[in-house]
N, C-alpha and C. Protein backbone atom coordinates (compact mmCIF):
# COMPACT_ATOMS: atom_id res chain seq x y z
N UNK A 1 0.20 5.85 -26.63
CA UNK A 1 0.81 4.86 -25.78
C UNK A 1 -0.25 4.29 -24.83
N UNK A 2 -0.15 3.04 -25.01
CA UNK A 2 -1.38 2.19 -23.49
C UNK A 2 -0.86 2.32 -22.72
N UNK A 3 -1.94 2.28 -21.69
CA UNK A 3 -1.11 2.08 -20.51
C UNK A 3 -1.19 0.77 -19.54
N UNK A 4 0.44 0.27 -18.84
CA UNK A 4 0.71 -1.28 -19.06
C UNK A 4 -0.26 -1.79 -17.90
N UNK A 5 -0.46 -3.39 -18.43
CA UNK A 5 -1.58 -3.93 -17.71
C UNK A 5 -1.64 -3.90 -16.27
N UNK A 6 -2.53 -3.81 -15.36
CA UNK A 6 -2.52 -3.95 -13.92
C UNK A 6 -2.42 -5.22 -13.75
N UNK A 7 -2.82 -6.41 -14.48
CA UNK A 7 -3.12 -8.04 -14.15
C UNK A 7 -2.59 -8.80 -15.31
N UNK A 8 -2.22 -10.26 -14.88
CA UNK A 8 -2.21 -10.94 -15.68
C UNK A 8 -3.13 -11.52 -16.02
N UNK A 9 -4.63 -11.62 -15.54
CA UNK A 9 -6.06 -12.03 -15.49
C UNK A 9 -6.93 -11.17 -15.42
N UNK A 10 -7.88 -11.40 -15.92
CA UNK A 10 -9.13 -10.65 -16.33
C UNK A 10 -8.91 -10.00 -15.62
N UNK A 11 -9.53 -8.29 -15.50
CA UNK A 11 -10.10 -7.66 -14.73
C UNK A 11 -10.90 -6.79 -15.21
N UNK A 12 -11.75 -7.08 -14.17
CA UNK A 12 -13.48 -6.77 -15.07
C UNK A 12 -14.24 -5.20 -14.56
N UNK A 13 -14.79 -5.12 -15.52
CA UNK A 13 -15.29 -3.29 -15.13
C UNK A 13 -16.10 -3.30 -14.52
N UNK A 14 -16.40 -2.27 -13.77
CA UNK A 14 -16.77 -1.38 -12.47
C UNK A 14 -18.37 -2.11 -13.30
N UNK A 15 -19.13 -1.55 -14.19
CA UNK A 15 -20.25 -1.60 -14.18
C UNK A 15 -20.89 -3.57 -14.30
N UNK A 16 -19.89 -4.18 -14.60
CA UNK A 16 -19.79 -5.58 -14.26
C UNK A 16 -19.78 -6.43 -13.00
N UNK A 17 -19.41 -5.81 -11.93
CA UNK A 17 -19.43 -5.79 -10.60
C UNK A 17 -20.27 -5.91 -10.15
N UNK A 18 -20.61 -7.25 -8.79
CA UNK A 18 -21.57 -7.19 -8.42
C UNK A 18 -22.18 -5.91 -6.80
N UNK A 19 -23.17 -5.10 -6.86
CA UNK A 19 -23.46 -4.02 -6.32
C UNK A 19 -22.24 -3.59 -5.17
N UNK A 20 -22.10 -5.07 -4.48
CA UNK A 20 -21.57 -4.47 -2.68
C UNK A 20 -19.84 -3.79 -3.28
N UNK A 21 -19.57 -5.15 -3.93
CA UNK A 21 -17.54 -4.93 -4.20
C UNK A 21 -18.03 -3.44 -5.04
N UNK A 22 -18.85 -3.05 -6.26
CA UNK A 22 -18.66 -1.78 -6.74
C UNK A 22 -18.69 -0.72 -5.91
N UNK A 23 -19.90 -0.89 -4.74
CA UNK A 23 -19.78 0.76 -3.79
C UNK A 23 -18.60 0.20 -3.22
N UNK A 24 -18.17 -1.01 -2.81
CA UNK A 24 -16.67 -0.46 -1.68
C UNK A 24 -15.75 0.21 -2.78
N UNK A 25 -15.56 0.10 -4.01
CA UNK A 25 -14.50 0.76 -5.05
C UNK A 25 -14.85 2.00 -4.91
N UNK A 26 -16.24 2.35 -4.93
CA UNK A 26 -16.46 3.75 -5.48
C UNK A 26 -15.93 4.41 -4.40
N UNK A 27 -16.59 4.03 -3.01
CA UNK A 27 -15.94 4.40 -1.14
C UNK A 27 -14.86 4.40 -1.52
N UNK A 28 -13.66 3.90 -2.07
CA UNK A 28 -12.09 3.90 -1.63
C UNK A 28 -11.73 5.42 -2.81
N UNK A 29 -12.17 5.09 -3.63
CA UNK A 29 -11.95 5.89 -5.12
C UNK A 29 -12.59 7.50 -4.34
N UNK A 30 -13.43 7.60 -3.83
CA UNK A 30 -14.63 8.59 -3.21
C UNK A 30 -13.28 9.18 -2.30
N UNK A 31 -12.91 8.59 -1.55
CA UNK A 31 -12.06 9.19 -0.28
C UNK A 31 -10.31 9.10 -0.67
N UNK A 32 -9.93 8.30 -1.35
CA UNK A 32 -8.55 8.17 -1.84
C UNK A 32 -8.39 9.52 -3.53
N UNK A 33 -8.88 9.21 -4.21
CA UNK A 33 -9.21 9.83 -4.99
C UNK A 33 -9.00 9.39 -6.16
N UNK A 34 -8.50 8.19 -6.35
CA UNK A 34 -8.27 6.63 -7.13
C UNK A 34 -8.55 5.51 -6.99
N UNK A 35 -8.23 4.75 -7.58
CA UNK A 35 -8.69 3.32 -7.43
C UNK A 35 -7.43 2.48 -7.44
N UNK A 36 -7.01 1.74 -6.14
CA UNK A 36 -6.10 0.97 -5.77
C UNK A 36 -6.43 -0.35 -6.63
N UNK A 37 -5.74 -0.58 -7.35
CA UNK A 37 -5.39 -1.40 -8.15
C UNK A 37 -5.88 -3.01 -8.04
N UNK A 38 -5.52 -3.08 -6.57
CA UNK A 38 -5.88 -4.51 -5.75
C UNK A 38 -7.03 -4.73 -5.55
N UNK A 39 -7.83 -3.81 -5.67
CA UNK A 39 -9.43 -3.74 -5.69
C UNK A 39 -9.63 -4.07 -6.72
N UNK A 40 -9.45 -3.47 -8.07
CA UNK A 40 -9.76 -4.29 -9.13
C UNK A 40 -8.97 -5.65 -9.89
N UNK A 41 -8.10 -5.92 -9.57
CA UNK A 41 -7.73 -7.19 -9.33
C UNK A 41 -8.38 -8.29 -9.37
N UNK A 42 -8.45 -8.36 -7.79
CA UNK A 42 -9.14 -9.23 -6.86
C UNK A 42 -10.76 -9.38 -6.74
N UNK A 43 -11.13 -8.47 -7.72
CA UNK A 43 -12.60 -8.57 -8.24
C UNK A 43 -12.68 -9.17 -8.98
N UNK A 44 -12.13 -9.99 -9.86
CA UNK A 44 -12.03 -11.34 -10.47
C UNK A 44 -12.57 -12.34 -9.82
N UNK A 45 -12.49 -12.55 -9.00
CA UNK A 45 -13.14 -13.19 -7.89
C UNK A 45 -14.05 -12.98 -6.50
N UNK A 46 -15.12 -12.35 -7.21
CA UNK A 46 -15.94 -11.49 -6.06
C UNK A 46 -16.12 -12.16 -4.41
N UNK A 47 -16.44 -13.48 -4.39
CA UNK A 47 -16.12 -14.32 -3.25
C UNK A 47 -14.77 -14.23 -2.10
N UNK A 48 -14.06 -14.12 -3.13
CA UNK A 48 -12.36 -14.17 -2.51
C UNK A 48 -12.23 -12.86 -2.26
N UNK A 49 -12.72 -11.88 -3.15
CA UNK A 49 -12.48 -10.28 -3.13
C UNK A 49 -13.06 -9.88 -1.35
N UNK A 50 -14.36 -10.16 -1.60
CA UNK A 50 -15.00 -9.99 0.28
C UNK A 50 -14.07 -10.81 1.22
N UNK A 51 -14.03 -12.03 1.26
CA UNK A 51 -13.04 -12.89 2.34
C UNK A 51 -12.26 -12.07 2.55
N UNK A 52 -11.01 -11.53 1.80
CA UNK A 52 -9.78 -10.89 1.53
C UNK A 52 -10.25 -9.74 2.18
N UNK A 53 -10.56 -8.94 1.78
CA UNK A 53 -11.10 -7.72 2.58
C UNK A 53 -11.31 -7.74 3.64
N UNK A 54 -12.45 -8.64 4.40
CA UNK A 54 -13.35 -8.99 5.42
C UNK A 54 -11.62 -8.79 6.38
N UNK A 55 -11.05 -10.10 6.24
CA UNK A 55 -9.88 -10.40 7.08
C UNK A 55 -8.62 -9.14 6.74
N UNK A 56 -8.60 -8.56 6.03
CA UNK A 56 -7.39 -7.24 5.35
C UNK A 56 -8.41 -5.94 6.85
N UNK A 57 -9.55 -5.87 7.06
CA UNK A 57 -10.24 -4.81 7.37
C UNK A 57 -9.73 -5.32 9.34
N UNK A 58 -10.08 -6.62 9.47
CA UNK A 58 -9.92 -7.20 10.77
C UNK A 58 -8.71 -7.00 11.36
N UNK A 59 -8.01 -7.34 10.29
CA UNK A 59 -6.67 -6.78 10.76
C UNK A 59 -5.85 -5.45 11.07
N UNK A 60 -6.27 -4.78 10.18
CA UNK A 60 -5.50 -3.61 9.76
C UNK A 60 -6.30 -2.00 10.25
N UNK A 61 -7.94 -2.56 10.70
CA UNK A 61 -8.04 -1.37 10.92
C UNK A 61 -8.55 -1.13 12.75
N UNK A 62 -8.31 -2.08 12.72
CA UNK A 62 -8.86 -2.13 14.78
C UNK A 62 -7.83 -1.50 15.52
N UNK A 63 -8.78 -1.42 16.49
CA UNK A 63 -7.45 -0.51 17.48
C UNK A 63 -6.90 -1.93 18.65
N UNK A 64 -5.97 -1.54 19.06
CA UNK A 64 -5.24 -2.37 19.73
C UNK A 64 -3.49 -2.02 20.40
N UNK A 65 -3.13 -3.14 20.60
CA UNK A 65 -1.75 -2.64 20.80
C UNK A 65 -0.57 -2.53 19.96
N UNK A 66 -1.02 -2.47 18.66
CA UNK A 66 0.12 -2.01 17.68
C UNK A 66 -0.63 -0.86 17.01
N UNK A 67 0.20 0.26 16.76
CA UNK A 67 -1.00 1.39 16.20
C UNK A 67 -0.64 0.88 14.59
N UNK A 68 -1.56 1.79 14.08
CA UNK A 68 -1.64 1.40 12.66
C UNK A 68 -0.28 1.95 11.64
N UNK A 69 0.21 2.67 12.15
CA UNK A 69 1.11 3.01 11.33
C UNK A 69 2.50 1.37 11.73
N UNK A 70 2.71 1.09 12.69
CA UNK A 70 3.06 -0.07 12.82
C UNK A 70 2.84 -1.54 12.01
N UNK A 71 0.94 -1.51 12.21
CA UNK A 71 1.01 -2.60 11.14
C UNK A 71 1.00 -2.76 9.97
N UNK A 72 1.45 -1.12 9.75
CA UNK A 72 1.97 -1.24 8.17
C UNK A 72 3.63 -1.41 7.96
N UNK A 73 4.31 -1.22 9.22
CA UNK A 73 5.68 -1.19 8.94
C UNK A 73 5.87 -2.78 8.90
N UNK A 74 5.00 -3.51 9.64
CA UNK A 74 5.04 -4.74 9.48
C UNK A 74 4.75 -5.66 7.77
N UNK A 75 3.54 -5.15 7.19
CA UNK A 75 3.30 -5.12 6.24
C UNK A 75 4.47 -4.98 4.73
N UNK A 76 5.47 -3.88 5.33
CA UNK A 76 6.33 -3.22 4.17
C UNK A 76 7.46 -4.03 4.28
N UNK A 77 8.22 -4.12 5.25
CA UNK A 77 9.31 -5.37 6.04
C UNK A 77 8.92 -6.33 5.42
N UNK A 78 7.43 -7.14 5.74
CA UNK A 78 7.04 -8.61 5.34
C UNK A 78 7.44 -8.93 4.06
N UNK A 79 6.43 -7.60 3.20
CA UNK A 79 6.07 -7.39 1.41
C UNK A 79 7.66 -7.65 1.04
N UNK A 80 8.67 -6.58 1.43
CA UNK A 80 9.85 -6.79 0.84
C UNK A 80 10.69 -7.86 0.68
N UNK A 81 10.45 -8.44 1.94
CA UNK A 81 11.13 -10.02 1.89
C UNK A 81 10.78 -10.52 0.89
N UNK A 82 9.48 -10.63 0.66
CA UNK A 82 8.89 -11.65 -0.11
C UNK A 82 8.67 -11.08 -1.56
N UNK A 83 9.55 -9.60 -2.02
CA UNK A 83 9.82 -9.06 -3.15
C UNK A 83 8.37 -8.66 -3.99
N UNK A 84 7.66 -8.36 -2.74
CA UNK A 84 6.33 -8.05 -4.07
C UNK A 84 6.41 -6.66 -3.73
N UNK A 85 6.64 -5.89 -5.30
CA UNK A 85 6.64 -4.71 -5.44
C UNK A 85 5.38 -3.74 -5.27
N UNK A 86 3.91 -4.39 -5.51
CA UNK A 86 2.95 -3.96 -4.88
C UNK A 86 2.75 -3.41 -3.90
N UNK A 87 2.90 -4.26 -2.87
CA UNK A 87 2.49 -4.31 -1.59
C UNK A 87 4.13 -3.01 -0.68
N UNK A 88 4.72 -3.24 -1.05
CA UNK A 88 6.28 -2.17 -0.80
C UNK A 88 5.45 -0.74 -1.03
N UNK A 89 5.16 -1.17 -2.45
CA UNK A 89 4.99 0.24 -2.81
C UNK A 89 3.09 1.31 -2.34
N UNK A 90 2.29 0.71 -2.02
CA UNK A 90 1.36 0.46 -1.63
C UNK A 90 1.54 1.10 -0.45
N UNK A 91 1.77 0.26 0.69
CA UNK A 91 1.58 0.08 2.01
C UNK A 91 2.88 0.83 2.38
N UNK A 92 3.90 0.97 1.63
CA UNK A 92 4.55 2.10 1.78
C UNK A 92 4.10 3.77 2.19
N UNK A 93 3.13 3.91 0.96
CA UNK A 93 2.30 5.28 1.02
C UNK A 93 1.66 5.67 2.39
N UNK A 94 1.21 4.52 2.47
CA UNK A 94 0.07 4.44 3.79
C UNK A 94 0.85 4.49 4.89
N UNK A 95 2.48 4.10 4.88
CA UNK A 95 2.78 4.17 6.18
C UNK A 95 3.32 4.71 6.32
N UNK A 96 3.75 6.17 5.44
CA UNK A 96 4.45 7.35 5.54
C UNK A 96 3.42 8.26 6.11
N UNK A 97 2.00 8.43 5.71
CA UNK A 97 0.66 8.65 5.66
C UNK A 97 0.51 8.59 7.30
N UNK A 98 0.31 7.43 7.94
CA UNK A 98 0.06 6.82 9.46
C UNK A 98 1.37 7.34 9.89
N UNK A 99 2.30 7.13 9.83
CA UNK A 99 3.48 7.63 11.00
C UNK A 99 4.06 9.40 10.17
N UNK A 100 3.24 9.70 9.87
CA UNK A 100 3.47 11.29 9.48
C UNK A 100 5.28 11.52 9.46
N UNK A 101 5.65 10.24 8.36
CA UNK A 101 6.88 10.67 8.42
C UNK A 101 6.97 9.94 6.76
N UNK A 102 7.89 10.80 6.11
CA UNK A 102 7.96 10.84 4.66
C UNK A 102 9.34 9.71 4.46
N UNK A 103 10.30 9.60 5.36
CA UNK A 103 11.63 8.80 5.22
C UNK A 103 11.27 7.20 5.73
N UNK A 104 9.91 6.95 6.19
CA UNK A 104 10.08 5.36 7.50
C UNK A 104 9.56 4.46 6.36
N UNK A 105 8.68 4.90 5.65
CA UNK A 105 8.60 3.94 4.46
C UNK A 105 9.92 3.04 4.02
N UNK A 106 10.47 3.90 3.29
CA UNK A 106 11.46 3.14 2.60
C UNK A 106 12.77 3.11 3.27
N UNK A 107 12.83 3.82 4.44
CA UNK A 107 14.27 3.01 5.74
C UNK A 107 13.48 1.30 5.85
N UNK A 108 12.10 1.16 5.99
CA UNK A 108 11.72 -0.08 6.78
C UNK A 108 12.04 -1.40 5.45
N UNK A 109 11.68 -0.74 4.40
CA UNK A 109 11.45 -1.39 3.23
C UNK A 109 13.33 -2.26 2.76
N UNK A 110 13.97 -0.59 2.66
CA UNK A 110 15.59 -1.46 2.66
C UNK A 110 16.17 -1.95 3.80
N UNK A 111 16.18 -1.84 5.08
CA UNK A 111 16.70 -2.59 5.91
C UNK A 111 15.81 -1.38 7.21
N UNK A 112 14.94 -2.45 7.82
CA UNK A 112 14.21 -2.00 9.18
C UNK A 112 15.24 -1.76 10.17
N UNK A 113 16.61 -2.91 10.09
CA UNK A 113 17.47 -2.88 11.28
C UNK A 113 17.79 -1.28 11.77
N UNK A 114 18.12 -0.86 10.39
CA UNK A 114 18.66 0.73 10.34
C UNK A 114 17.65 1.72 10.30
N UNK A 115 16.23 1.75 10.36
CA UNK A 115 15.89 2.43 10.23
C UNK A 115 14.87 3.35 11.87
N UNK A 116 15.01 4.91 11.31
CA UNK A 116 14.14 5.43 12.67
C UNK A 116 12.78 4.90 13.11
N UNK A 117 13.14 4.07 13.76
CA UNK A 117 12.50 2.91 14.59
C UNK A 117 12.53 3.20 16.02
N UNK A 118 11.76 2.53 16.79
CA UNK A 118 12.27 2.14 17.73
C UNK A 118 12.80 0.41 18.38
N UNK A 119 13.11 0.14 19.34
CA UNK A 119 13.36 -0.91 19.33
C UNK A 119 13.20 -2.07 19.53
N UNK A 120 11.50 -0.99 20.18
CA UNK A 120 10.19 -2.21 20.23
C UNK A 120 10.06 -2.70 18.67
N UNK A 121 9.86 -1.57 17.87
CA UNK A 121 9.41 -1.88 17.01
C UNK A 121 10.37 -2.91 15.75
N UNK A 122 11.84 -2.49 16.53
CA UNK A 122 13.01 -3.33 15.31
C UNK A 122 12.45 -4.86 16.10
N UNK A 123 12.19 -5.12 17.66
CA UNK A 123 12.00 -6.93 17.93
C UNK A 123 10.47 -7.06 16.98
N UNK A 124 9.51 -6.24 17.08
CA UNK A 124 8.16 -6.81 16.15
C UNK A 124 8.52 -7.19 14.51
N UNK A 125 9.45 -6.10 14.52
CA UNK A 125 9.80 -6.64 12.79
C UNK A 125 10.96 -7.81 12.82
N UNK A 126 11.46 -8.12 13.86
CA UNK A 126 12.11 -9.39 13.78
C UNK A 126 11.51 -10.49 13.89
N UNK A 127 10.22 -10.57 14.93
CA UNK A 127 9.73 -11.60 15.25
C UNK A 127 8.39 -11.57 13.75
N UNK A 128 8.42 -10.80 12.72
CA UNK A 128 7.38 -10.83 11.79
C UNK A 128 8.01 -11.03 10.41
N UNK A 129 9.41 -10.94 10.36
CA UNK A 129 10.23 -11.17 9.40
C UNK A 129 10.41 -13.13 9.70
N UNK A 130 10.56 -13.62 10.83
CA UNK A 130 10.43 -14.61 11.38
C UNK A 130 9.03 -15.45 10.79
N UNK A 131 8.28 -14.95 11.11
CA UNK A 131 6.96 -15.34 10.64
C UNK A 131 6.73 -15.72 9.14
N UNK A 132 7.10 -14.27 8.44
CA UNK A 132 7.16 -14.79 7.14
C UNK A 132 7.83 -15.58 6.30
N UNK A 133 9.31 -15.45 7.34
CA UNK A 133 10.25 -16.16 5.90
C UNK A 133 10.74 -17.63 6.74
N UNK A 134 10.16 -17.97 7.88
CA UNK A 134 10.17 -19.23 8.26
C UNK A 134 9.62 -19.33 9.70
N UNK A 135 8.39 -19.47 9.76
CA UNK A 135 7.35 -19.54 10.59
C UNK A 135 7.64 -20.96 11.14
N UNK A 136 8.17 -22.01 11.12
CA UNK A 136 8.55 -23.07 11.34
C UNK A 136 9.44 -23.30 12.31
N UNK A 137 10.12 -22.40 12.51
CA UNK A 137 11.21 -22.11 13.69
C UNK A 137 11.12 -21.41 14.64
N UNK A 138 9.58 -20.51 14.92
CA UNK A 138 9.18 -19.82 15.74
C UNK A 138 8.94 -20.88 17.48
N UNK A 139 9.53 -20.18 18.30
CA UNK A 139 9.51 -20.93 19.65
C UNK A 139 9.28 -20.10 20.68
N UNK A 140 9.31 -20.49 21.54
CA UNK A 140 8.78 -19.88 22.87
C UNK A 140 9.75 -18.83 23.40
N UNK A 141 11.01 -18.56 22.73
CA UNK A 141 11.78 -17.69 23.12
C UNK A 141 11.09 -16.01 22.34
N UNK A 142 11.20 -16.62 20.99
CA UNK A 142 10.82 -15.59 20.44
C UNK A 142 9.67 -14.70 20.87
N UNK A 143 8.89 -15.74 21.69
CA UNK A 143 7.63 -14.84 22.08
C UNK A 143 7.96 -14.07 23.59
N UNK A 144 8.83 -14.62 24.36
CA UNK A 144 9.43 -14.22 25.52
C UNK A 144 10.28 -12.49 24.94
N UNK A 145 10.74 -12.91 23.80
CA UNK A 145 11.69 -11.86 23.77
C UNK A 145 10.90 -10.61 23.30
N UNK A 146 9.64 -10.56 22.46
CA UNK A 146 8.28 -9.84 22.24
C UNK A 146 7.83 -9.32 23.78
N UNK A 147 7.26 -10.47 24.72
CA UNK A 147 7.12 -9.61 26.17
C UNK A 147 8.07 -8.54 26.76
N UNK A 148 9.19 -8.77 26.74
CA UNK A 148 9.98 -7.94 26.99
C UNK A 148 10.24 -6.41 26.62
N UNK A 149 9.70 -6.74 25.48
CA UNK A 149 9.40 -5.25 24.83
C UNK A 149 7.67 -4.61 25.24
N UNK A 150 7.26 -5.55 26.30
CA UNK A 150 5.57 -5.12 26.23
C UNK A 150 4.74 -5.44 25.19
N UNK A 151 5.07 -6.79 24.24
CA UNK A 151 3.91 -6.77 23.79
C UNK A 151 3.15 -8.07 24.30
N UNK A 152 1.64 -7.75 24.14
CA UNK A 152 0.73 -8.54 24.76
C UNK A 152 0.37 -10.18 23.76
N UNK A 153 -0.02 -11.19 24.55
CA UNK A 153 -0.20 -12.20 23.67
C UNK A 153 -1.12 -11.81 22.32
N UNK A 154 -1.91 -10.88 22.59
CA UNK A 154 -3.00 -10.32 21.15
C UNK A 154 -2.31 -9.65 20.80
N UNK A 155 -1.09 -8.98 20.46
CA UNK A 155 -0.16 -8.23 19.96
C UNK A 155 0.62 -9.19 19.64
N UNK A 156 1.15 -9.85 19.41
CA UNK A 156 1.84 -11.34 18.94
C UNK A 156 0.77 -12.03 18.21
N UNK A 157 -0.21 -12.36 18.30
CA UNK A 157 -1.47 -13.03 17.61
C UNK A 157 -1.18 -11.92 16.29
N UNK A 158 -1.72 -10.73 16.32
CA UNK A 158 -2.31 -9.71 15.42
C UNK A 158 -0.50 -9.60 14.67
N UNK A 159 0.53 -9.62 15.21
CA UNK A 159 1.72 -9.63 14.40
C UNK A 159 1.83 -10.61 13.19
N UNK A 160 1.38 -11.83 13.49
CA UNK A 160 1.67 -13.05 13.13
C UNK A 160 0.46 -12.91 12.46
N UNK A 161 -0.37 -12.69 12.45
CA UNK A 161 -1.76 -12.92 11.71
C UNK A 161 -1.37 -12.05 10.32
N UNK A 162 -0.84 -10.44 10.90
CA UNK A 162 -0.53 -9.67 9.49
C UNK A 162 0.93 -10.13 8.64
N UNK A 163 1.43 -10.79 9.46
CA UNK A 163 2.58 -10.85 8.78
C UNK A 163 2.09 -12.49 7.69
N UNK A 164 1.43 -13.50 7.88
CA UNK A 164 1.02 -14.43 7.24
C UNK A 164 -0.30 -14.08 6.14
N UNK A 165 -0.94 -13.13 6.26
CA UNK A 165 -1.67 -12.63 5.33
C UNK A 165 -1.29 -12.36 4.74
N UNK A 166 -0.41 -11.43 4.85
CA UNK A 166 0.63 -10.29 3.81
C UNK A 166 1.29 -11.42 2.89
N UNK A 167 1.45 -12.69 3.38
CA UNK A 167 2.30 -13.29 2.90
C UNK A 167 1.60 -13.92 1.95
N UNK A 168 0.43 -14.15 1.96
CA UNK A 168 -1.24 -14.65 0.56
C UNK A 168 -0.95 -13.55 -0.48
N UNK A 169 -0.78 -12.23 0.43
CA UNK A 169 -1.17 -10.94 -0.37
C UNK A 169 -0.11 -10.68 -1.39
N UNK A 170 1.13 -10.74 -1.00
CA UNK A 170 2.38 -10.72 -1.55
C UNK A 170 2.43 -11.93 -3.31
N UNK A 171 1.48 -12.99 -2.78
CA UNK A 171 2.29 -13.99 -3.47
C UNK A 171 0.89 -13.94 -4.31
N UNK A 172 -0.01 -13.43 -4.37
CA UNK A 172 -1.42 -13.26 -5.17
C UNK A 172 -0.87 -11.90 -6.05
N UNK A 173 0.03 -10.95 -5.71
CA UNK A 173 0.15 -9.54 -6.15
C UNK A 173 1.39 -10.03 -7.26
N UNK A 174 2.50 -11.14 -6.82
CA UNK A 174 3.48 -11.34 -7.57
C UNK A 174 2.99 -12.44 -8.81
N UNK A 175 2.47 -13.13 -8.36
CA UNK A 175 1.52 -13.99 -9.79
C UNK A 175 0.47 -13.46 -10.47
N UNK A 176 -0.26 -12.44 -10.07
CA UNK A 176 -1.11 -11.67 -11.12
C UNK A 176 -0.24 -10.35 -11.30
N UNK A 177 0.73 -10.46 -11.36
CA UNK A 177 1.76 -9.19 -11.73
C UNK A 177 0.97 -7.70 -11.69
N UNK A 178 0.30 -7.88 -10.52
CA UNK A 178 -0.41 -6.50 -10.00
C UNK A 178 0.63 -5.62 -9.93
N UNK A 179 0.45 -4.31 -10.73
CA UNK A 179 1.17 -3.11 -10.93
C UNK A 179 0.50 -1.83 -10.14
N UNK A 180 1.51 -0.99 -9.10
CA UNK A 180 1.12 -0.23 -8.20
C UNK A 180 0.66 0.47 -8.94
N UNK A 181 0.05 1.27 -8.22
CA UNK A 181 -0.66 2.78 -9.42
C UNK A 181 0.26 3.79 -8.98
N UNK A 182 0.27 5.03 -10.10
CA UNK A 182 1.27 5.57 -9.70
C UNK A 182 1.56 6.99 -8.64
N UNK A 183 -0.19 6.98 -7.85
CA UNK A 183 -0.27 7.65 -7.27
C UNK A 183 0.15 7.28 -5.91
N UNK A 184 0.58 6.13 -5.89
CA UNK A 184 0.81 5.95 -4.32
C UNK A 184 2.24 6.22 -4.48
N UNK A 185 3.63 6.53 -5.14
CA UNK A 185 4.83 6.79 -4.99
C UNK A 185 4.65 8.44 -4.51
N UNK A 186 3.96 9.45 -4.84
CA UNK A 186 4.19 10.78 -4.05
C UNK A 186 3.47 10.34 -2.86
N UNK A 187 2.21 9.71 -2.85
CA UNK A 187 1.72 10.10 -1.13
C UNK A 187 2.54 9.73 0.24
N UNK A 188 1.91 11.01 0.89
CA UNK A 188 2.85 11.13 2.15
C UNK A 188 4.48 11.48 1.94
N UNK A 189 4.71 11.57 0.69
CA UNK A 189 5.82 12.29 0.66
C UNK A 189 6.41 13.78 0.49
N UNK A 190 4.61 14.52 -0.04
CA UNK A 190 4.87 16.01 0.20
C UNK A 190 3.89 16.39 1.03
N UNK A 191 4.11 17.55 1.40
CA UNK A 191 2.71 18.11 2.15
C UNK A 191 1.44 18.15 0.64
N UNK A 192 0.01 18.02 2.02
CA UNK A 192 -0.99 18.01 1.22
C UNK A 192 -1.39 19.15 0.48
N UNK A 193 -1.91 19.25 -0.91
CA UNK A 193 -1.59 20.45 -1.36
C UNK A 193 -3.45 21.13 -0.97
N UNK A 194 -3.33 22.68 -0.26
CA UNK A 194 -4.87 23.23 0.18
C UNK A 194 -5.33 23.21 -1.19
């Protein structure tokens, strides 16, 4: 039995790669202990592959006023709207992983309203669900109603920034019918094994 394609477009082998995108694979593969799928993907396009990254790294790994397990709940909320099973299932892992909790993944994924949240965090996923599925209607209330919960104008910037990326990422993952790997459905869902 094969096993089914990751892409609907080329995707080209590791030793085809030009030097920098191969060590960042080998680095993710080195410390993950696989190779995320989206990496080889998006190496189809070595140009776009760095951009994508460059801005995926800016975002997602700085410190600031949303911790990281946050801007992945933002990430999983966004992904789902916009039905890309990738990115759900993906950034799911990672954000069971970051908020050391095995259930927030997929409460955020089927409905954030209900899930163990808090309620800072249910207005960020409102005002980022906003963002994604009609950024056009965003007004000065919405950002009033974000202060209220304490978040800072660069905490509104960095919301809106991940939630409109995600939204490239989503719609690049659903047209090259990028298929999760299947190691990210256990992580963070059992303890690590010594």
């Amino acid at each position: 039995m094969t096993a089914p394609a990751i892409s609907r477009f080329p995707v080209p082998s590791l030793k085809s790669m030009p030097d920098d995108i191969r060590e960042r694979i080998l680095a993710v593969q080195e410390k993950s202990g696989f190779v995320p799928n989206v990496f080889l993907v998006l190496a189809h396009r070595p140009d776009e592959f760095r951009a994508f990254f460059a801005y995926h790294d800016a975002l997602m790994e700085k410190d600031g006023g949303l911790t990281k397990a946050e801007r992945e709940m933002i990430v999983v909320a966004t992904s789902n709207a916009n039905q890309c099973q990738y990115c759900v299932v993906a950034h799911g892992a990672i954000l069971r992983i970051r908020a050391k909790n095995p259930l927030v993944a997929d409460q955020v994924a089927i409905n954030y309203r209900k899930a163990d949240i808090t309620e800072r965090q249910k207005a960020m996923l409102d005002f980022a669900m906003k963002v994604s599925l009609s950024a056009q209607t965003v007004n000065d209330a919405d950002l009033a109603a974000l202060k209220k919960h304490g978040f800072t104008d660069d905490d509104v910037w960095d919301i809106t920034a991940i939630a409109a990326f995600f939204a490239l990422s989503n719609r690049m993952a659903n047209v090259t019918n990028m298929r999760p790997n299947d190691e990210f459905y256990l992580m963070g869902r059992l303890p690590k094994q010594a």
